[in-house]
PDB file of N, CA and C in Angstrom:
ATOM      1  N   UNK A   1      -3.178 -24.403  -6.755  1.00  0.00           N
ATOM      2  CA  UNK A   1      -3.374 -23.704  -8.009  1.00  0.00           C
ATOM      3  C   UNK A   1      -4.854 -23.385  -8.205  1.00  0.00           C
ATOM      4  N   UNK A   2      -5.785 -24.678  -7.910  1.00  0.00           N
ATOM      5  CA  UNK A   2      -7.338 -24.308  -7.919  1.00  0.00           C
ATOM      6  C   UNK A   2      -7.518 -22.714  -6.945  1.00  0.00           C
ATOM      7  N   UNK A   3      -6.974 -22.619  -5.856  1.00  0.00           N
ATOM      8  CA  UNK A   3      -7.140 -21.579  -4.698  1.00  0.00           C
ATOM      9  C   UNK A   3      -7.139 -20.218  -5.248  1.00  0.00           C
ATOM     10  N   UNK A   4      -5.941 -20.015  -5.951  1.00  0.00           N
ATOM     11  CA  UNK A   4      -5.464 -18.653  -6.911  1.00  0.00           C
ATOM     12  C   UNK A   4      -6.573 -18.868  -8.076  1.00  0.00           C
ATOM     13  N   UNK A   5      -6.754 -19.261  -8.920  1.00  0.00           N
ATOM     14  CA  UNK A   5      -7.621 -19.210 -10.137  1.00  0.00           C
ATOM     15  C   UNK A   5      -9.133 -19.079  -9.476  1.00  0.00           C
ATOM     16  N   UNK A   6      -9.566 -19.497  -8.405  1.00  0.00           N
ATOM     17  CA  UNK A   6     -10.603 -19.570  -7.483  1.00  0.00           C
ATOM     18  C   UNK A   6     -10.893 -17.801  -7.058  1.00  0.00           C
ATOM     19  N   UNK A   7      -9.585 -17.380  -6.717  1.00  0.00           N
ATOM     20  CA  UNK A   7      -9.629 -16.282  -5.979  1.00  0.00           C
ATOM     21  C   UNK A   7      -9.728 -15.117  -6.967  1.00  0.00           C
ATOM     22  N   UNK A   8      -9.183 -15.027  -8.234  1.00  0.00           N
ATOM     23  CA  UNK A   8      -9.400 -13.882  -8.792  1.00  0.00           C
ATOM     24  C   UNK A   8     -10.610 -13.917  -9.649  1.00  0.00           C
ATOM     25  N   UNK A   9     -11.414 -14.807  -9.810  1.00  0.00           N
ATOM     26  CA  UNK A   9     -12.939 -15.145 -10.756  1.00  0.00           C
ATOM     27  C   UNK A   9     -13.793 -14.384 -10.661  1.00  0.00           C
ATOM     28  N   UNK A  10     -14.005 -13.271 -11.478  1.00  0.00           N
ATOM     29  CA  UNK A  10     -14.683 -12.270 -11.845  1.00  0.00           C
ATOM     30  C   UNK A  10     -14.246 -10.797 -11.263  1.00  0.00           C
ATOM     31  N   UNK A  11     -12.783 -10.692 -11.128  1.00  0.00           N
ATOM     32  CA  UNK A  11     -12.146  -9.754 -10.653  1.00  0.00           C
ATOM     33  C   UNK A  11     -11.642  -9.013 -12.008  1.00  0.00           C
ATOM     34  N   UNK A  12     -11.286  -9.654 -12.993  1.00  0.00           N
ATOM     35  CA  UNK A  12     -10.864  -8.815 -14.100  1.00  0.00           C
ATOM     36  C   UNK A  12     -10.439  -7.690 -14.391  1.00  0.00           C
ATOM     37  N   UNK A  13     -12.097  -6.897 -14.311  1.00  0.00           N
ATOM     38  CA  UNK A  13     -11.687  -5.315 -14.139  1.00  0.00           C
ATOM     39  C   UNK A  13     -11.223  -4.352 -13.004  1.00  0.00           C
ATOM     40  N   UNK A  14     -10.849  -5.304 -12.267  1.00  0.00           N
ATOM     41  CA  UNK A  14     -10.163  -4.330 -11.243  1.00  0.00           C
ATOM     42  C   UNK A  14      -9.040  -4.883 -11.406  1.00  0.00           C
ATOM     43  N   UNK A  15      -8.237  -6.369 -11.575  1.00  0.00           N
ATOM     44  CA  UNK A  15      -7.440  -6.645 -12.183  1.00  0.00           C
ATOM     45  C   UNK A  15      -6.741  -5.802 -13.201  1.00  0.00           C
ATOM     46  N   UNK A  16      -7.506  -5.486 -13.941  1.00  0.00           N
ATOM     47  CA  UNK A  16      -6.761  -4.825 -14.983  1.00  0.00           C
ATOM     48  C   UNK A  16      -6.880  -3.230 -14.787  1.00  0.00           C
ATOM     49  N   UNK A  17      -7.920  -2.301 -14.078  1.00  0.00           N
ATOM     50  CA  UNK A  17      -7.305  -1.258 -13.482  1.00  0.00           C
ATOM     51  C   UNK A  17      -6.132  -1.472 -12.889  1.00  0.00           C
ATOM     52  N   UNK A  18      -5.946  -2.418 -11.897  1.00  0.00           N
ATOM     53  CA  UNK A  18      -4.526  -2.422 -11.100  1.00  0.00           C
ATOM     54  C   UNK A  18      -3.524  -2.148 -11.939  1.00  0.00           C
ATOM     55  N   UNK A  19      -3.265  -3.247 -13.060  1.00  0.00           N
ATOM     56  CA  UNK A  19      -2.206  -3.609 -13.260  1.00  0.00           C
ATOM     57  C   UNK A  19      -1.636  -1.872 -14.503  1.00  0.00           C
ATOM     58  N   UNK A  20      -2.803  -1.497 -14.916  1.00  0.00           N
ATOM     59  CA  UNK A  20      -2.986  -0.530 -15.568  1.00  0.00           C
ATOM     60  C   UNK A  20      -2.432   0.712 -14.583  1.00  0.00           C
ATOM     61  N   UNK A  21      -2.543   0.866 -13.935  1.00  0.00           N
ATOM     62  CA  UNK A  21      -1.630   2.135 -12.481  1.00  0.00           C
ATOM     63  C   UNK A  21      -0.089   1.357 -12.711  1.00  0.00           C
ATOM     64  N   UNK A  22      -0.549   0.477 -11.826  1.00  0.00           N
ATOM     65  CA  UNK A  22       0.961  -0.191 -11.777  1.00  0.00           C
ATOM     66  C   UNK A  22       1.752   0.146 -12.971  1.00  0.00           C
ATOM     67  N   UNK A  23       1.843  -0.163 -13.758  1.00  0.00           N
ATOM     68  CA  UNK A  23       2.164   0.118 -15.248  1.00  0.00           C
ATOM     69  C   UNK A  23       2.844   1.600 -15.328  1.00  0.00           C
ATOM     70  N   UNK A  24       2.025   2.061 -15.160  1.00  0.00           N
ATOM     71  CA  UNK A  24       1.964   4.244 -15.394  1.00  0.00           C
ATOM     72  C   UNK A  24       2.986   4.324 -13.908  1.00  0.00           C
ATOM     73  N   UNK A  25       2.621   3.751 -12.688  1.00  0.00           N
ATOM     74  CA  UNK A  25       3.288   4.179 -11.640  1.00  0.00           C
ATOM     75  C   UNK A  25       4.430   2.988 -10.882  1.00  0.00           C
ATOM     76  N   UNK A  26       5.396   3.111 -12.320  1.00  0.00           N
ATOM     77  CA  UNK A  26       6.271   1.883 -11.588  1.00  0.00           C
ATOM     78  C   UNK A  26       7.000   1.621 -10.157  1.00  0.00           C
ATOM     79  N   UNK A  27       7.316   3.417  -9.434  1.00  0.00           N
ATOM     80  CA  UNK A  27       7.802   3.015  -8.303  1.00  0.00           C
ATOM     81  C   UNK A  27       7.221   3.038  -6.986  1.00  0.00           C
ATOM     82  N   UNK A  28       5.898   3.102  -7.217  1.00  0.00           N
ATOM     83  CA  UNK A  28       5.204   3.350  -6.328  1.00  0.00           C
ATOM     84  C   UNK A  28       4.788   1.767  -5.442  1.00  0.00           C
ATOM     85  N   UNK A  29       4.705   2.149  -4.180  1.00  0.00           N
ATOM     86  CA  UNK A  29       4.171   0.790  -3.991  1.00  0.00           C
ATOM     87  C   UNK A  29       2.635   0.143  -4.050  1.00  0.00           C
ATOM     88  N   UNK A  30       2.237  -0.915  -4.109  1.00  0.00           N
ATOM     89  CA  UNK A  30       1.110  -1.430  -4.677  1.00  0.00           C
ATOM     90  C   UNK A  30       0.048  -1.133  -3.603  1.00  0.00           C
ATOM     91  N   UNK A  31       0.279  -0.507  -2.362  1.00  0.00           N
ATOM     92  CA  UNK A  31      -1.209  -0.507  -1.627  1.00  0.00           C
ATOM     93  C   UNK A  31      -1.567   1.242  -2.130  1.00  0.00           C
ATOM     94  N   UNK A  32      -0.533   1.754  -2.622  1.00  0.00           N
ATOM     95  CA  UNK A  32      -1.338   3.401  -2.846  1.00  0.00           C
ATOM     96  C   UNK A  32      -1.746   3.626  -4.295  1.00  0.00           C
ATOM     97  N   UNK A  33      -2.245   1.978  -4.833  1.00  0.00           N
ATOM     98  CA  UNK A  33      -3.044   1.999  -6.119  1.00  0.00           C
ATOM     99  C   UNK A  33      -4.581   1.895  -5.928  1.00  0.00           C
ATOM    100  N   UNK A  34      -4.732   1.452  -6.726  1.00  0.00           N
ATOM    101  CA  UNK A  34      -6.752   1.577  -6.805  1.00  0.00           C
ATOM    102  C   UNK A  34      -6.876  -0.384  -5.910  1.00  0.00           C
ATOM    103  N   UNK A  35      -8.198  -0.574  -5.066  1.00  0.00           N
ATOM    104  CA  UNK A  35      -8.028  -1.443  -4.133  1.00  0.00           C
ATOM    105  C   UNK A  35      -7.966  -2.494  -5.167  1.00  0.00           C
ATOM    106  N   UNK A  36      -7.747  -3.807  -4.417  1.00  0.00           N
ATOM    107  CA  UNK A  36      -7.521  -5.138  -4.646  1.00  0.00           C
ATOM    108  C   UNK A  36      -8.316  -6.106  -4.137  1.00  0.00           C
ATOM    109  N   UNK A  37      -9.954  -6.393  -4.712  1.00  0.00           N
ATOM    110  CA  UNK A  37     -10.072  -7.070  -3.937  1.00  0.00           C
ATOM    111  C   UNK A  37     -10.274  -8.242  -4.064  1.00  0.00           C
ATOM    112  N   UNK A  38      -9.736  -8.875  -4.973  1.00  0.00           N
ATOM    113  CA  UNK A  38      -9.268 -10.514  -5.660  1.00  0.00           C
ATOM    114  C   UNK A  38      -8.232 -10.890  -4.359  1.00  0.00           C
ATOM    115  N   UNK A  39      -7.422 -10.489  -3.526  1.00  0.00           N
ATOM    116  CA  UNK A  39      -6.911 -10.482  -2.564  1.00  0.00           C
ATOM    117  C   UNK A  39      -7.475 -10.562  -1.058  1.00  0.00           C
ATOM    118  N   UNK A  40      -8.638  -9.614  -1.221  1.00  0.00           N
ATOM    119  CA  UNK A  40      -9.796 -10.683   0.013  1.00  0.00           C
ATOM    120  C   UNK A  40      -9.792 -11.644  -0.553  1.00  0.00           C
ATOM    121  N   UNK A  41     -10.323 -12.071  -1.268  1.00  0.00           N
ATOM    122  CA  UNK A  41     -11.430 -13.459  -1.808  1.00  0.00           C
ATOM    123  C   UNK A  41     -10.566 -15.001  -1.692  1.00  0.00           C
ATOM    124  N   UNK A  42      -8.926 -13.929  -2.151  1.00  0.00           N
ATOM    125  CA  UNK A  42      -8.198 -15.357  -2.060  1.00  0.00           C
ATOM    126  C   UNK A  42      -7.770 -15.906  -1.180  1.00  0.00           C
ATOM    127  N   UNK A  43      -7.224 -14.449   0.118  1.00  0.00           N
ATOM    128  CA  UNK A  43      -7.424 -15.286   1.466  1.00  0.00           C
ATOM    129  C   UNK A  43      -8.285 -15.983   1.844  1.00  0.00           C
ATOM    130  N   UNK A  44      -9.845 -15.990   1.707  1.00  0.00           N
ATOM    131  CA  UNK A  44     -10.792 -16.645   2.071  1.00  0.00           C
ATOM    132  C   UNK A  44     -10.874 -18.031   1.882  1.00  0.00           C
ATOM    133  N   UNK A  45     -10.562 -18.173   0.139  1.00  0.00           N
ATOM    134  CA  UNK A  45     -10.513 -19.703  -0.824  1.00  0.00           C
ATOM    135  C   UNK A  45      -9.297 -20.158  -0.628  1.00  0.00           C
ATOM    136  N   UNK A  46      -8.126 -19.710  -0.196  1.00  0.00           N
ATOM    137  CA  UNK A  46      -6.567 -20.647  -0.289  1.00  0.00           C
ATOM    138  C   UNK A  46      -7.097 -21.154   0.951  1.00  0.00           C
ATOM    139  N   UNK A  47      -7.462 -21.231   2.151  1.00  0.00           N
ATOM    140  CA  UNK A  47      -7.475 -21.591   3.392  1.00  0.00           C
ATOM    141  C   UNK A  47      -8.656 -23.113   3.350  1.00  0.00           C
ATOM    142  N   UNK A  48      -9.442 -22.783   2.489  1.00  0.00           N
ATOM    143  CA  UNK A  48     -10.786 -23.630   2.212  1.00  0.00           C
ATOM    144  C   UNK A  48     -10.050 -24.688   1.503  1.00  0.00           C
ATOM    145  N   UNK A  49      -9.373 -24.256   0.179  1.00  0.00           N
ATOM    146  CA  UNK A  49      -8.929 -25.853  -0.718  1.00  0.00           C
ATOM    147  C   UNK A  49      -7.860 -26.320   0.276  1.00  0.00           C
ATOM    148  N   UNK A  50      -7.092 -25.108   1.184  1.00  0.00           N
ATOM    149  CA  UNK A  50      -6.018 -25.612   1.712  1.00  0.00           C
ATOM    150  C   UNK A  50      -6.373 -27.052   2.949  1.00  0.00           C
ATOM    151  N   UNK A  51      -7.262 -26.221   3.064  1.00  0.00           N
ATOM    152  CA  UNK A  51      -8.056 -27.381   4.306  1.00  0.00           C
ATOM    153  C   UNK A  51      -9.010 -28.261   4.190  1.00  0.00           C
ATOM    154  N   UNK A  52      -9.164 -28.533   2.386  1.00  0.00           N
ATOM    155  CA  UNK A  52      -9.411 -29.895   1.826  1.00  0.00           C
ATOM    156  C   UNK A  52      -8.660 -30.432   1.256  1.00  0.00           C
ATOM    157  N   UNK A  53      -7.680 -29.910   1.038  1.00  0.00           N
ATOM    158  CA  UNK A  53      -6.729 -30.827   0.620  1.00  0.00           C
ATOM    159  C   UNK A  53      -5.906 -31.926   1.464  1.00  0.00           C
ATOM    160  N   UNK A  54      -6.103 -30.800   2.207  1.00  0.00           N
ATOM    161  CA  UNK A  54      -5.044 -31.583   4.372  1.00  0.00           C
ATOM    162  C   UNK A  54      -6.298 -33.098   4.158  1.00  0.00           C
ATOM    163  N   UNK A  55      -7.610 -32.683   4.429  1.00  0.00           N
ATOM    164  CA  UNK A  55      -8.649 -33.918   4.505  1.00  0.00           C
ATOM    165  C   UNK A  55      -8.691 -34.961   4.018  1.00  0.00           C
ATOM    166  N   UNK A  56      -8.695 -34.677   2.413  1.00  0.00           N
ATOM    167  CA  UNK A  56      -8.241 -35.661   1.572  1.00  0.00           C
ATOM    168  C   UNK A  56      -7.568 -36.432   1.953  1.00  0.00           C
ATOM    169  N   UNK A  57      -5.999 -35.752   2.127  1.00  0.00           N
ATOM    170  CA  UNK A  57      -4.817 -36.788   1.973  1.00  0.00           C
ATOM    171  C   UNK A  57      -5.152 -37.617   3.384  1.00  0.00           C
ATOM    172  N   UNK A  58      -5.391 -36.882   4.663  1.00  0.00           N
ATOM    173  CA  UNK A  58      -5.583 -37.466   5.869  1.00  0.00           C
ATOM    174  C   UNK A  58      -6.940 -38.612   5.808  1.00  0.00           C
ATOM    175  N   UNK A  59      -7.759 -38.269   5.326  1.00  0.00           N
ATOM    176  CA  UNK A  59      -8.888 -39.789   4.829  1.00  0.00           C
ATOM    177  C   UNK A  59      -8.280 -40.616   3.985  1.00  0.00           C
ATOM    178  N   UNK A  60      -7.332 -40.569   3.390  1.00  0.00           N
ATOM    179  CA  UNK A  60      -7.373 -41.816   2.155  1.00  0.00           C
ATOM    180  C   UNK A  60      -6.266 -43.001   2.167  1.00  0.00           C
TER     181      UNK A  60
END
């Protein structure tokens, strides 16, 4: 849950452009909207907590 809340932090306004298309263009699919890039960031951070979390449990 930290990973996702991690990943969209200071994305907002493109957040909310997105969701703002999306909205207006319901059947369209989501890559021929305006980019996403809270979606880099979160691949980057899910992999990081993911692979402290593995540590944790495996040290303790």
């Amino acid at each position: 849950m930290l990973a996702f809340a991690a990943g969209v932090v200071g994305h907002t306004k493109a957040m909310r452009t997105f969701m703002i298309w999306r909205e207006e263009n319901p059947g369209k699919p989501d890559d021929e909207g305006p980019g996403v890039p809270w979606i880099l960031q979160m691949a980057f951070t899910l992999p990081v907590f993911l692979g402290g979390a593995i540590w944790y449990v495996n040290n303790s």
